[in-house]
N, C-alpha and C. Protein backbone atom coordinates (compact mmCIF):
# COMPACT_ATOMS: atom_id res chain seq x y z
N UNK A 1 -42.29 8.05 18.20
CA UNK A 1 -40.90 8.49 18.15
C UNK A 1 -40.81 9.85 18.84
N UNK A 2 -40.02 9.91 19.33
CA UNK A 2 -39.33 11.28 20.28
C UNK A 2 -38.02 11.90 20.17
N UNK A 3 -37.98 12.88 20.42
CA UNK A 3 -36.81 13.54 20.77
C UNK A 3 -36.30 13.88 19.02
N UNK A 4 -37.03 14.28 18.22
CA UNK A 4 -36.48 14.61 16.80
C UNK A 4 -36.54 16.46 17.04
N UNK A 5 -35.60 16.93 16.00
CA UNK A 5 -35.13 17.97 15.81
C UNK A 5 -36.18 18.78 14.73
N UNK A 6 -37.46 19.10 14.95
CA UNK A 6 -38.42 19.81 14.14
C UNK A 6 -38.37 18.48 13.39
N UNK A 7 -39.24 17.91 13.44
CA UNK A 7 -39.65 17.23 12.48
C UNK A 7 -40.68 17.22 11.25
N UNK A 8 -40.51 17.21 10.02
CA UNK A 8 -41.31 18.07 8.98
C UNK A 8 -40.86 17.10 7.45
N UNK A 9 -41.84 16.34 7.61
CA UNK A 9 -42.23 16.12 6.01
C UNK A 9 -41.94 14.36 6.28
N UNK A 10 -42.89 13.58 5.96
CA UNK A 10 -43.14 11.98 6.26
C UNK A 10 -43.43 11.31 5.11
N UNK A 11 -42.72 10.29 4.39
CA UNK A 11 -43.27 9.74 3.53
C UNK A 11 -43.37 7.96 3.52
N UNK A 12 -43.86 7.24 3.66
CA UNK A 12 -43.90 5.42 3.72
C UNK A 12 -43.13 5.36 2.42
N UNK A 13 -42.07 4.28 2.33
CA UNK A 13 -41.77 3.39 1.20
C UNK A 13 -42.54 2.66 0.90
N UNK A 14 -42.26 2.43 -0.52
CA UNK A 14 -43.57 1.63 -1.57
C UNK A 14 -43.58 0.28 -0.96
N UNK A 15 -42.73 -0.42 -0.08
CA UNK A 15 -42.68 -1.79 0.59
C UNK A 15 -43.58 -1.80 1.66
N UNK A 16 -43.95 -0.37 2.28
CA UNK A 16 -43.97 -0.04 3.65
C UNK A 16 -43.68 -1.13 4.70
N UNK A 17 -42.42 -0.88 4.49
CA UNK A 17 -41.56 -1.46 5.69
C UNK A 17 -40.37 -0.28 6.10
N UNK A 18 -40.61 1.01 5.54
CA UNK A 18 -39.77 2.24 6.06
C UNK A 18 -40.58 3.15 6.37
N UNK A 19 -40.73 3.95 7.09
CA UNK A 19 -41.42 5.49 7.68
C UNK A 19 -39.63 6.29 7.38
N UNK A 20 -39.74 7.37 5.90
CA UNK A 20 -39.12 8.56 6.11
C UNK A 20 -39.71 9.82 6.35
N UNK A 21 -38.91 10.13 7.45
CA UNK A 21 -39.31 11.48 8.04
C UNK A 21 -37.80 12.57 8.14
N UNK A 22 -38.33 13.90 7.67
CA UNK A 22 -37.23 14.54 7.77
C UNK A 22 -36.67 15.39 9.07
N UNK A 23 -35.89 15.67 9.32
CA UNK A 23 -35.22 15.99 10.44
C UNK A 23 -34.57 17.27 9.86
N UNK A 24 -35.84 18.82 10.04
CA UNK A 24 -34.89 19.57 9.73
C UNK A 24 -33.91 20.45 10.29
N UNK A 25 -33.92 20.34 11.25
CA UNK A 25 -33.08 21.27 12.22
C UNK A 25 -31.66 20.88 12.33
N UNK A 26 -31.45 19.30 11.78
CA UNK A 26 -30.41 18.36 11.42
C UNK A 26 -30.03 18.46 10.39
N UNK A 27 -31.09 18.96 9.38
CA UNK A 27 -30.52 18.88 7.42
C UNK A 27 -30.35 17.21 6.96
N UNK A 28 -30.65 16.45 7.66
CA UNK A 28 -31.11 15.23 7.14
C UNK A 28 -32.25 14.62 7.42
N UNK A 29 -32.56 13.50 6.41
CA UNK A 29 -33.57 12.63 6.49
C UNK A 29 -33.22 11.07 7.09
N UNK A 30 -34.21 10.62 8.05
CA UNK A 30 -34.26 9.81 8.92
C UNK A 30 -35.12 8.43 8.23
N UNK A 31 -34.79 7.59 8.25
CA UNK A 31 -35.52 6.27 8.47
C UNK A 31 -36.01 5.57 9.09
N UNK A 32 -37.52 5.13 9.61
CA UNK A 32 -37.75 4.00 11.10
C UNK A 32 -37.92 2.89 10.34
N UNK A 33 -37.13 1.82 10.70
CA UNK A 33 -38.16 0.60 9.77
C UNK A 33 -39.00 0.21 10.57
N UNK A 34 -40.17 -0.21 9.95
CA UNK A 34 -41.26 -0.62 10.43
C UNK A 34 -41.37 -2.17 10.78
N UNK A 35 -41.90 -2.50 12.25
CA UNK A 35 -41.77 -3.92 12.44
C UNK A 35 -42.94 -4.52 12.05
N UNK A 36 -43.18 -6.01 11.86
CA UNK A 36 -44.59 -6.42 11.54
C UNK A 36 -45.61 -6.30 12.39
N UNK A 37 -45.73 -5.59 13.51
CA UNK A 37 -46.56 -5.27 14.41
C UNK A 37 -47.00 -3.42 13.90
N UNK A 38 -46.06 -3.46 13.45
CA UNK A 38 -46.12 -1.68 13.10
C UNK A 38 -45.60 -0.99 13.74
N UNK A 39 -44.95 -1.60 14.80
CA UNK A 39 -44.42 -0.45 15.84
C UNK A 39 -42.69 0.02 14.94
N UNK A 40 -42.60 1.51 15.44
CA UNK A 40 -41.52 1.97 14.83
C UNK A 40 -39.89 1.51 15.82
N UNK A 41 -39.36 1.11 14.79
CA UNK A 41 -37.96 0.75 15.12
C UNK A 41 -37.03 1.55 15.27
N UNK A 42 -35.97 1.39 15.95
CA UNK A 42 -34.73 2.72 16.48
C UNK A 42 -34.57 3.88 14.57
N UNK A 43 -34.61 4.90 14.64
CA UNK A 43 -34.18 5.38 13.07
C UNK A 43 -32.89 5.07 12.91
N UNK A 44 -32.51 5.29 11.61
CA UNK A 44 -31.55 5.89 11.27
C UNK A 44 -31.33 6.84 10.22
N UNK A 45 -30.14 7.14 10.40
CA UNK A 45 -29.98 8.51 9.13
C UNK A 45 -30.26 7.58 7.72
N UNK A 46 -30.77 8.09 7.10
CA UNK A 46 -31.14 7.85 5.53
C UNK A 46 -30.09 8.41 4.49
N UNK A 47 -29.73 9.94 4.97
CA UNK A 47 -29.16 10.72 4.13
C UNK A 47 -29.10 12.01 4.60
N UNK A 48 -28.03 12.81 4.53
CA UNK A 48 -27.58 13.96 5.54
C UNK A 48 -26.98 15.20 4.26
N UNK A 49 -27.25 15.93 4.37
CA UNK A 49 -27.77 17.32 3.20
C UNK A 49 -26.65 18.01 3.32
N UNK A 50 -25.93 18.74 2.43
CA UNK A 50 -25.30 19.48 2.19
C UNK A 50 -25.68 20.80 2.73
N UNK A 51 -24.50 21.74 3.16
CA UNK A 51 -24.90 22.71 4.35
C UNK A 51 -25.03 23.84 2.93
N UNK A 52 -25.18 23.75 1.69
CA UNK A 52 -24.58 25.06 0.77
C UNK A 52 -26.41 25.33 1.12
N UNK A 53 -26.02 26.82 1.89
CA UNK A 53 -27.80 27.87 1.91
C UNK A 53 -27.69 28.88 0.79
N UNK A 54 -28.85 29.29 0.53
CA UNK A 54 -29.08 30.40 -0.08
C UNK A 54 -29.36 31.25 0.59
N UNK A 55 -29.88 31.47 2.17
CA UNK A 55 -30.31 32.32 2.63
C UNK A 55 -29.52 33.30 3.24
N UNK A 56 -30.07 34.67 3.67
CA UNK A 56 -28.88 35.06 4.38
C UNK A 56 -28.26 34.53 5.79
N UNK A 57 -27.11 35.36 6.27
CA UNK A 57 -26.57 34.02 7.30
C UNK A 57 -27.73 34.42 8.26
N UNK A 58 -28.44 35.70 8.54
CA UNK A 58 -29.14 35.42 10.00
C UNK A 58 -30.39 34.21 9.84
N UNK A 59 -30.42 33.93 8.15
CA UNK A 59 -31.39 32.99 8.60
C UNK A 59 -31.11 31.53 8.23
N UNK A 60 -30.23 31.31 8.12
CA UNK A 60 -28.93 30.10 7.59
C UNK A 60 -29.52 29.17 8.70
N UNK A 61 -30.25 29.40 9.64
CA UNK A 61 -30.20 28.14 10.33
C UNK A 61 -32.11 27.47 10.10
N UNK A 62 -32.52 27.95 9.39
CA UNK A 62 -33.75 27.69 8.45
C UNK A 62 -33.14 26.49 7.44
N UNK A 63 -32.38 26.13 7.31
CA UNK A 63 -31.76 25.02 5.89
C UNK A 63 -32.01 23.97 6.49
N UNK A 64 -32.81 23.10 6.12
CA UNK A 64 -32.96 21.60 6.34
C UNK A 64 -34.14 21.39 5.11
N UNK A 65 -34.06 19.57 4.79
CA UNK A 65 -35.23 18.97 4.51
C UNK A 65 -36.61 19.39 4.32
N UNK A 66 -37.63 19.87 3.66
CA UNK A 66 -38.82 20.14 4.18
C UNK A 66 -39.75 18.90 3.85
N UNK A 67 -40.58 19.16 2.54
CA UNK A 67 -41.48 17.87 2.12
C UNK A 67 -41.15 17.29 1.46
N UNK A 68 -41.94 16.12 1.56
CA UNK A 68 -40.79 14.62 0.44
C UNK A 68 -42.03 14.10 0.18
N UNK A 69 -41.61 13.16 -0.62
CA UNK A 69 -42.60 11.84 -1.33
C UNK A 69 -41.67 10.82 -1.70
N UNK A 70 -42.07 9.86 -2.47
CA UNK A 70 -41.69 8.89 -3.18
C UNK A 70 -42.01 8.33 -4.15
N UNK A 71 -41.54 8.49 -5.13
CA UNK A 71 -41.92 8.39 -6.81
C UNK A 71 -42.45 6.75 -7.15
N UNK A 72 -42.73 6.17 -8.32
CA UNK A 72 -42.95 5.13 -8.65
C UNK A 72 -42.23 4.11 -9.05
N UNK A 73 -40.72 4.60 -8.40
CA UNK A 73 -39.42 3.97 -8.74
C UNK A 73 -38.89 3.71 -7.16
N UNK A 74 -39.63 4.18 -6.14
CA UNK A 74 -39.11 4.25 -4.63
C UNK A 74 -38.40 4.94 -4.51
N UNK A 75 -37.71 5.95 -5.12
CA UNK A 75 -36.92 7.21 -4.79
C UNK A 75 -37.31 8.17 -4.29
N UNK A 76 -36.61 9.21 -2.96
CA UNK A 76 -37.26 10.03 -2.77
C UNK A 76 -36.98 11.43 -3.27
N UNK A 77 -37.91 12.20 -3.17
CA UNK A 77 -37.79 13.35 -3.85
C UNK A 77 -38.23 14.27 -2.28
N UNK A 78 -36.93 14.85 -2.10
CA UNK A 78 -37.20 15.51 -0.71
C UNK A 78 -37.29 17.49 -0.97
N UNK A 79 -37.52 18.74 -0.95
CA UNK A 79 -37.61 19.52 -1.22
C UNK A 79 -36.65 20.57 0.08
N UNK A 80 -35.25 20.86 -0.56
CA UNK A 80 -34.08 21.22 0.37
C UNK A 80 -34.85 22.92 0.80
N UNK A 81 -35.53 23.27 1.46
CA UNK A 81 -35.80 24.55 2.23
C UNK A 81 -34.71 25.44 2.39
N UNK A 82 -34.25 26.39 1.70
CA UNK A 82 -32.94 27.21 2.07
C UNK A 82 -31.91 26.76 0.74
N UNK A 83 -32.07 25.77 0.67
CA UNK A 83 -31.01 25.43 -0.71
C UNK A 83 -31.95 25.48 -2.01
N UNK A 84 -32.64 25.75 -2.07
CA UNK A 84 -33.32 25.87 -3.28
C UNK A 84 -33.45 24.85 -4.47
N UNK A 85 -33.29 23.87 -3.65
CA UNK A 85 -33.28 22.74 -4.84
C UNK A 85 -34.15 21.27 -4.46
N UNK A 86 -34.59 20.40 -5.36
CA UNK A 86 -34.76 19.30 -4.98
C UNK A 86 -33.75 18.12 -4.89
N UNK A 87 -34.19 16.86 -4.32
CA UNK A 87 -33.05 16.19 -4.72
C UNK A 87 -33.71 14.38 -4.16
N UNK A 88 -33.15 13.92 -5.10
CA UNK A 88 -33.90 12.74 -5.58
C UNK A 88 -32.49 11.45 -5.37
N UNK A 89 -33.27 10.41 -3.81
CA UNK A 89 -32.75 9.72 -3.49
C UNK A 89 -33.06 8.16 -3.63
N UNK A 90 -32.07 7.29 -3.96
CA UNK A 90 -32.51 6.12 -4.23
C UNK A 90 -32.80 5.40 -2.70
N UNK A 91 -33.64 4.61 -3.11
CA UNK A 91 -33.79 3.43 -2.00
C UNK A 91 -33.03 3.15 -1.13
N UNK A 92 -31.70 3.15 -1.59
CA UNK A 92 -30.57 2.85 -0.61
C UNK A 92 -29.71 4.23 -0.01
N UNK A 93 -30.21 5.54 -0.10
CA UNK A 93 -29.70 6.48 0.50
C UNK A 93 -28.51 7.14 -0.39
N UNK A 94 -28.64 6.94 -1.17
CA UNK A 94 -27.56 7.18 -2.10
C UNK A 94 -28.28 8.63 -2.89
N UNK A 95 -27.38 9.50 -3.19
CA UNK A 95 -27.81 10.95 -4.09
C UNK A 95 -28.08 10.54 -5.54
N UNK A 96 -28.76 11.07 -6.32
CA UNK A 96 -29.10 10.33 -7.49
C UNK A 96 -28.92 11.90 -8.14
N UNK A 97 -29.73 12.52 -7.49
CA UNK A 97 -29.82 14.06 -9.03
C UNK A 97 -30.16 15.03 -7.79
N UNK A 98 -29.62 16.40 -8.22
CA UNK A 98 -30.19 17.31 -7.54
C UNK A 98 -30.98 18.59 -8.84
N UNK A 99 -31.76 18.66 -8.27
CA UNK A 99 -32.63 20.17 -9.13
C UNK A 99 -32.85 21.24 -8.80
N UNK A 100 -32.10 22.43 -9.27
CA UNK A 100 -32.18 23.72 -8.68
C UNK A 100 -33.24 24.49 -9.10
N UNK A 101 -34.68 25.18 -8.24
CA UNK A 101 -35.24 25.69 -8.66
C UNK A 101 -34.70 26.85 -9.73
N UNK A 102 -35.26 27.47 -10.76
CA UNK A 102 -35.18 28.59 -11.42
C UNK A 102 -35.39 29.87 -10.89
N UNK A 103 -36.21 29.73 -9.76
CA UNK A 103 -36.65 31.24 -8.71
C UNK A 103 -36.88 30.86 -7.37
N UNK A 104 -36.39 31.42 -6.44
CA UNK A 104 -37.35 31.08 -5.37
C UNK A 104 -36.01 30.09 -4.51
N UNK A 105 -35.64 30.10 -3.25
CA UNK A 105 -34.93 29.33 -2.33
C UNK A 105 -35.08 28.48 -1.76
N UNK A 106 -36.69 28.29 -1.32
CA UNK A 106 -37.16 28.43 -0.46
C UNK A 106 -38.45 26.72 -0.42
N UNK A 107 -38.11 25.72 -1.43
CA UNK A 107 -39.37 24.52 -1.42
C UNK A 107 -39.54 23.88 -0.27
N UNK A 108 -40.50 23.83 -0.67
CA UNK A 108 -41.68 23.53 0.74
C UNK A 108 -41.97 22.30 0.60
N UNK A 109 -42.62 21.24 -0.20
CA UNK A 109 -43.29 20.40 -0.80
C UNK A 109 -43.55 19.70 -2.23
N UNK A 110 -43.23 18.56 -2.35
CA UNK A 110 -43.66 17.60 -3.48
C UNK A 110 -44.08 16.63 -3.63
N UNK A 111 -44.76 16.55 -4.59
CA UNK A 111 -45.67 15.79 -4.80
C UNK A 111 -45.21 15.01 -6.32
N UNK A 112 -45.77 13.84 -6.21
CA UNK A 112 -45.35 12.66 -7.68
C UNK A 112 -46.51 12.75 -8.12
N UNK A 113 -46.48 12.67 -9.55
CA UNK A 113 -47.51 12.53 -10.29
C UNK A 113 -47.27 11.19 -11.50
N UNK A 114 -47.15 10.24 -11.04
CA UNK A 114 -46.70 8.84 -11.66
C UNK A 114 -47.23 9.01 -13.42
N UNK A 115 -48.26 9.58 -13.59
CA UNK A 115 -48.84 9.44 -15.16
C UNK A 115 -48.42 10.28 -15.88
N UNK A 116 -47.92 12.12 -15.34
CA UNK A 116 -46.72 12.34 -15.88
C UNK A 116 -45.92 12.61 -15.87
N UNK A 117 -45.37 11.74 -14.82
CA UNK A 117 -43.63 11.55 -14.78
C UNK A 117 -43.00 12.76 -14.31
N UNK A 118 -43.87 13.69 -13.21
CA UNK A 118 -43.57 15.18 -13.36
C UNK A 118 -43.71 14.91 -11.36
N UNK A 119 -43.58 15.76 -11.50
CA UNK A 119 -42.87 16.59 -9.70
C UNK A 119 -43.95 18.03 -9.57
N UNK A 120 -44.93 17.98 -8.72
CA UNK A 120 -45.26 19.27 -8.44
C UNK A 120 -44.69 19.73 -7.11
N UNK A 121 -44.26 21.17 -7.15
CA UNK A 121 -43.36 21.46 -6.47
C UNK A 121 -43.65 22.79 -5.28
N UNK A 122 -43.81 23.26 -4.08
CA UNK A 122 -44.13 24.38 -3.66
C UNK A 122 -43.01 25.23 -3.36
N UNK A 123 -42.86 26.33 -3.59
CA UNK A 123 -41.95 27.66 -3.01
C UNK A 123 -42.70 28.68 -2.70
N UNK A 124 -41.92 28.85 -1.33
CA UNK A 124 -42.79 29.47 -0.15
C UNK A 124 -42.10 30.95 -0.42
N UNK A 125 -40.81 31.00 -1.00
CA UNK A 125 -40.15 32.73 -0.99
C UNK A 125 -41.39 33.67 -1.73
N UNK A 126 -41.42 33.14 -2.99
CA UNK A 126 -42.24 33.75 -4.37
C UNK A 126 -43.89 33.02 -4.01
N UNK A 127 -44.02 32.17 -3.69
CA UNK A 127 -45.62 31.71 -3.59
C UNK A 127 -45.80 30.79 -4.55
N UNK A 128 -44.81 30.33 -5.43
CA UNK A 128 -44.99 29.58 -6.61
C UNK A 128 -45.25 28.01 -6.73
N UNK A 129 -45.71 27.57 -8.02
CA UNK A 129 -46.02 26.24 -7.89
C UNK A 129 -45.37 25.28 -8.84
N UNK A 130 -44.66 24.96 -9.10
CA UNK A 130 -43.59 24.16 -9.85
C UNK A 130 -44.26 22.73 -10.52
N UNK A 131 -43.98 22.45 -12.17
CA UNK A 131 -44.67 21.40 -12.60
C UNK A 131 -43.01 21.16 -13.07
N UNK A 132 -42.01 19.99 -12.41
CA UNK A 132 -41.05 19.32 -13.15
C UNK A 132 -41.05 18.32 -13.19
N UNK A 133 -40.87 18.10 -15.23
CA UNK A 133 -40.83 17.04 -15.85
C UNK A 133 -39.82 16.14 -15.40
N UNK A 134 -40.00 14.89 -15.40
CA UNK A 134 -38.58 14.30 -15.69
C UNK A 134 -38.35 13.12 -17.03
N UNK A 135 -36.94 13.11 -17.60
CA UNK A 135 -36.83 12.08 -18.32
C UNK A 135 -36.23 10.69 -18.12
């Protein structure tokens, strides 16, 4: 695939028959479906992010997508860089929950931890490492 806008943070659906990859320079996340040969198919948008930053404006253009995964339910859990929050998408592109860090603007990365049901989380402002539960 070519011609993407910084591209940063890749995760396979549990079918793997999707490659999501985020598009942050866009503030959304992209979809390729995957053909049975493996070769990647035209994308499309998955889901397109809300412009609300935390940062200041000279660096307002830092806000996009960073790292994602996909939980044990196929949802993704993408980590908003500049918005300070996570946010957890169903299968079908649809918004499900958003989570605002407690400190820090700035997530980088997450990770699923299926056994307990928890989200480890990176923020790059403070250096911190985030364990969220979910119910």
């Amino acid at each position: 695939a070519g011609r993407l806008h910084f591209p940063n943070g890749i995760a396979l659906a549990q079918d793997g028959r999707r490659l999501y990859v985020n598009e942050h320079r866009c503030n959304r996340t992209l979809h390729f479906p995957i053909a049975p040969n493996g070769a990647l198919l035209a994308p499309q948008v998955f889901y397109a992010y809300d412009g609300e930053c935390q940062l200041a404006p000279d660096e307002a253009f830092e806000l996009g997508p960073d790292g994602l995964c996909v939980d044990d339910q196929g949802c993704l859990w993408v980590a908003h860089y500049g918005g300070g929050k996570l946010v957890q998408l169903n299968p079908q592109g649809e918004l499900l929950r958003l989570i605002r860090l407690p400190r820090g603007r700035r997530p980088t990365s997450a990770a699923w931890h299926a056994g307990e049901q928890a989200l480890y989380v990176t923020e790059a402002e403070f250096g911190l490492l985030y364990r969220v539960t979910l119910d």
